[in-house]
C-alpha atoms as a PDB file:
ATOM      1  CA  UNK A   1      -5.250 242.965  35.429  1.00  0.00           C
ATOM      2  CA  UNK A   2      -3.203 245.288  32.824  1.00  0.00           C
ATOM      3  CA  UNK A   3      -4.210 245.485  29.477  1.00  0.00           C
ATOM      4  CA  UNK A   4      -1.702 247.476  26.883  1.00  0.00           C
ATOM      5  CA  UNK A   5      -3.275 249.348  23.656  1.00  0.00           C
ATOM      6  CA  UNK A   6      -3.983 246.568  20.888  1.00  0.00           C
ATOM      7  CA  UNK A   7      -2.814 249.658  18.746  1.00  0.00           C
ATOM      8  CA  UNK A   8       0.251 250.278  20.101  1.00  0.00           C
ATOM      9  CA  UNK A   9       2.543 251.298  17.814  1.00  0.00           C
ATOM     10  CA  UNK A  10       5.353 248.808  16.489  1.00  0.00           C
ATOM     11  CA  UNK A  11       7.924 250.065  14.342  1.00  0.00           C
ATOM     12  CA  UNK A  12       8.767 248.594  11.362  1.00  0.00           C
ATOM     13  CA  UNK A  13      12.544 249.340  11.312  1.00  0.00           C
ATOM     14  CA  UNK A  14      12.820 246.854  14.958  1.00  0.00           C
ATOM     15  CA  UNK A  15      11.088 244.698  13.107  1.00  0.00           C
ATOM     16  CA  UNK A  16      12.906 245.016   9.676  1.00  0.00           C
ATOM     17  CA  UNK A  17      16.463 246.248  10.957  1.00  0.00           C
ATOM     18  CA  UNK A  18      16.768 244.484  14.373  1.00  0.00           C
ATOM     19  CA  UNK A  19      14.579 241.053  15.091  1.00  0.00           C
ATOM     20  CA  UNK A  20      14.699 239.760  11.754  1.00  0.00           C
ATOM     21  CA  UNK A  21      18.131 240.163  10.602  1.00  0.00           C
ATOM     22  CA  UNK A  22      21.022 238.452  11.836  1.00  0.00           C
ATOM     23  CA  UNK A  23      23.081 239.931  14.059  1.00  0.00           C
ATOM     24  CA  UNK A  24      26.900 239.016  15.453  1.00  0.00           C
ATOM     25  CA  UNK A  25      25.152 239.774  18.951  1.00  0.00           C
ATOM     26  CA  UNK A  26      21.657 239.015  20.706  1.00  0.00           C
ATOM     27  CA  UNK A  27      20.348 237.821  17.693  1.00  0.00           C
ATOM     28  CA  UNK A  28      16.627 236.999  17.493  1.00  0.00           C
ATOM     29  CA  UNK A  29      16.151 236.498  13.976  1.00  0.00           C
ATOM     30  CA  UNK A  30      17.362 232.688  13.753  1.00  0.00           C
ATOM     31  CA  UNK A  31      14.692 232.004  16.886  1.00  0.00           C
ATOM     32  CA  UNK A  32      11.720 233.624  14.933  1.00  0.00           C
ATOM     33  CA  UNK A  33      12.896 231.655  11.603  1.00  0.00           C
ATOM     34  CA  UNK A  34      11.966 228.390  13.465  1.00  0.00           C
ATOM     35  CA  UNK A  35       8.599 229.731  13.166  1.00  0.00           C
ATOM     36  CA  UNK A  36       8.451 230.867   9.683  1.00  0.00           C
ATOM     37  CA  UNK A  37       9.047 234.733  10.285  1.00  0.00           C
ATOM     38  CA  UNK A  38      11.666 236.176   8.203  1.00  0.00           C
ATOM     39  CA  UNK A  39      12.130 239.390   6.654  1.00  0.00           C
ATOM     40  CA  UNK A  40      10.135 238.684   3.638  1.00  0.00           C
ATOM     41  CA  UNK A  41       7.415 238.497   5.722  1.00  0.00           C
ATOM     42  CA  UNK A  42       7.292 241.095   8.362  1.00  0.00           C
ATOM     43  CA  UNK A  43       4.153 241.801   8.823  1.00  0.00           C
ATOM     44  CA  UNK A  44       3.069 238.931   9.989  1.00  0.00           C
ATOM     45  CA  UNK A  45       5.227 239.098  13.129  1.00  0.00           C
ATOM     46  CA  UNK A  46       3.778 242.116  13.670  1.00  0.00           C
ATOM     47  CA  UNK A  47       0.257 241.117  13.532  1.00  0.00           C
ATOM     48  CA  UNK A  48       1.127 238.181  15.659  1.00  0.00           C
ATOM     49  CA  UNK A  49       2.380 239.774  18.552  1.00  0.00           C
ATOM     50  CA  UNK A  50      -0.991 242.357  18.026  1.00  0.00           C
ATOM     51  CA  UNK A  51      -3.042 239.447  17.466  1.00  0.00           C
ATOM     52  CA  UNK A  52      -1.624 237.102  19.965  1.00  0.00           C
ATOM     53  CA  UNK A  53       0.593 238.772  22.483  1.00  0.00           C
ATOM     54  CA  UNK A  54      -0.979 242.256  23.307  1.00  0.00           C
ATOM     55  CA  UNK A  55      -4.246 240.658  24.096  1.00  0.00           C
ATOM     56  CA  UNK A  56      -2.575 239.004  27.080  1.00  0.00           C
ATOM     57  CA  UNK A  57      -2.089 240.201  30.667  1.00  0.00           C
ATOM     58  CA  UNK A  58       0.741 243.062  31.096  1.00  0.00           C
ATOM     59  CA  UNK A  59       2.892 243.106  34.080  1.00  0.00           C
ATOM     60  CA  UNK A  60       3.987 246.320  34.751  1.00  0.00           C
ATOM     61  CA  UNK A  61       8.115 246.155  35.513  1.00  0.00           C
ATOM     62  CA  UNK A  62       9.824 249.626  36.096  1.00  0.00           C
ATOM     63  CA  UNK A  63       9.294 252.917  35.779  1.00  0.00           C
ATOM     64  CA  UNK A  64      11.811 254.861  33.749  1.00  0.00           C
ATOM     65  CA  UNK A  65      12.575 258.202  32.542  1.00  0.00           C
ATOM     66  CA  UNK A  66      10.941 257.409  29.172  1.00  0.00           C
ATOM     67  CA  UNK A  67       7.798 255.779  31.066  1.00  0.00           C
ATOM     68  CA  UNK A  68       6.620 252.448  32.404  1.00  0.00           C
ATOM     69  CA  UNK A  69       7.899 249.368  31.016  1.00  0.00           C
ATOM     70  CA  UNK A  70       5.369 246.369  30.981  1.00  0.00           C
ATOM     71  CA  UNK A  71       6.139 242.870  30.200  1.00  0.00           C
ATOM     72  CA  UNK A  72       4.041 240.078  28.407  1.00  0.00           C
ATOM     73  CA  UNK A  73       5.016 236.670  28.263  1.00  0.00           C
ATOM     74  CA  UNK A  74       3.221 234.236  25.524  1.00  0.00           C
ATOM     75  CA  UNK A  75       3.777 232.415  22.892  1.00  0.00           C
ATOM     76  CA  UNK A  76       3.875 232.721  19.486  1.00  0.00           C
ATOM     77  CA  UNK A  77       1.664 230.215  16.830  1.00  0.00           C
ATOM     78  CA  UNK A  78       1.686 229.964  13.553  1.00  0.00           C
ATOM     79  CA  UNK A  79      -0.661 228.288  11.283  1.00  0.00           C
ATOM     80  CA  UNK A  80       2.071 225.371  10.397  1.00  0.00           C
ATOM     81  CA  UNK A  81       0.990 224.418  14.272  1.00  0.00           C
ATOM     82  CA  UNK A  82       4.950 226.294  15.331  1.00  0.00           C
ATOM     83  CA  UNK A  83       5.080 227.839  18.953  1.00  0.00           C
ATOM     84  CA  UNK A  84       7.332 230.152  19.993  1.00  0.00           C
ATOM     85  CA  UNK A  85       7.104 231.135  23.985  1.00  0.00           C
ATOM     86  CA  UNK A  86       8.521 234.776  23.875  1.00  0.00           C
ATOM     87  CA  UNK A  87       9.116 237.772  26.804  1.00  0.00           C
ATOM     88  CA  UNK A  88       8.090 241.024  25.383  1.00  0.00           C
ATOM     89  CA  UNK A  89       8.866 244.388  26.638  1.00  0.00           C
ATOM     90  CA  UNK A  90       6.725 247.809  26.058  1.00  0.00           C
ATOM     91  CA  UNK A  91       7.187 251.396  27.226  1.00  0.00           C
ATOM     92  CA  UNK A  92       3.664 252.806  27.755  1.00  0.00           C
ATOM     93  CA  UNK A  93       4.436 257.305  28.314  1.00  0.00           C
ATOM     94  CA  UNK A  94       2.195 260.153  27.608  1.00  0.00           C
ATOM     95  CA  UNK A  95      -0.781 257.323  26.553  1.00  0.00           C
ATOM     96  CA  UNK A  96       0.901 255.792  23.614  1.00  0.00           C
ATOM     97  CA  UNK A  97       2.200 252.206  24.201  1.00  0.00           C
ATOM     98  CA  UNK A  98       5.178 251.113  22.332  1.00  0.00           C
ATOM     99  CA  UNK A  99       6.545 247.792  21.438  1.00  0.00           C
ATOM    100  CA  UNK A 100      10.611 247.324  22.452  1.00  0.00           C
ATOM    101  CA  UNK A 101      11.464 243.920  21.813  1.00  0.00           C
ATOM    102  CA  UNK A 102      10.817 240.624  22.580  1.00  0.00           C
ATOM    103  CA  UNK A 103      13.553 237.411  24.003  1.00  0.00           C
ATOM    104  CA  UNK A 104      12.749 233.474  23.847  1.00  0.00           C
ATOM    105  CA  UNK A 105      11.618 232.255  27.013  1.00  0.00           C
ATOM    106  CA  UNK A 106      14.197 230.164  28.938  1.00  0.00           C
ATOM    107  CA  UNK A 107      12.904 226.874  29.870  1.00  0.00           C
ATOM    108  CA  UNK A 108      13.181 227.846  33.770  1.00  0.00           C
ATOM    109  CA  UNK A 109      11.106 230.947  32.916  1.00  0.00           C
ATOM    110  CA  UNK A 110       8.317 229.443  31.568  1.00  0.00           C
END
């Protein structure tokens, strides 16, 4: 079993520029706000996916020229009982694990 760094590194601009605000294509943000994360509040999202995505199993995917990509699948809960089932993708190279971004989970998926 693969574990990734519970202090990866997360950057606040894809959180800030790119899941949380909506965009004309792939948006993510309307799929988070079901859940109560919106830009206001940021940082939660990003202690949720510490909290309660990177301490699940990683499945290593592909190796690229920028590293190894891993995958976790979970879900998403917030205290107003709202779960959101979400794919997340992060680069691990040179030691430092990196969050890239994360999809809803199709139904057949899950």
């Amino acid at each position: 079993m693969t574990y990734l760094d519970p202090n990866a590194a997360i950057a606040k601009t894809k959180l800030r520029n790119y899941l949380l605000v909506l965009l004309p294509k792939d948006d993510k943000s309307q799929f988070l706000a079901q859940a109560g994360y919106i830009l206001e509040n940021w940082q939660q999202l990003e202690q949720d996916l510490r909290e309660q995505i990177l301490s699940l199993e990683a499945v290593p995917t592909e190796e690229t020229p920028y590293g190894q990509k891993f995958v976790i699948v979970g879900s998403l809960t917030r205290a107003n009982g709202t779960v959101l089932s979400v794919k997340t993708i992060w680069l691990v190279s040179a030691g430092l694990t990196r969050f890239v971004t994360l999809f809803p989970v199709r139904r057949e998926e899950q």
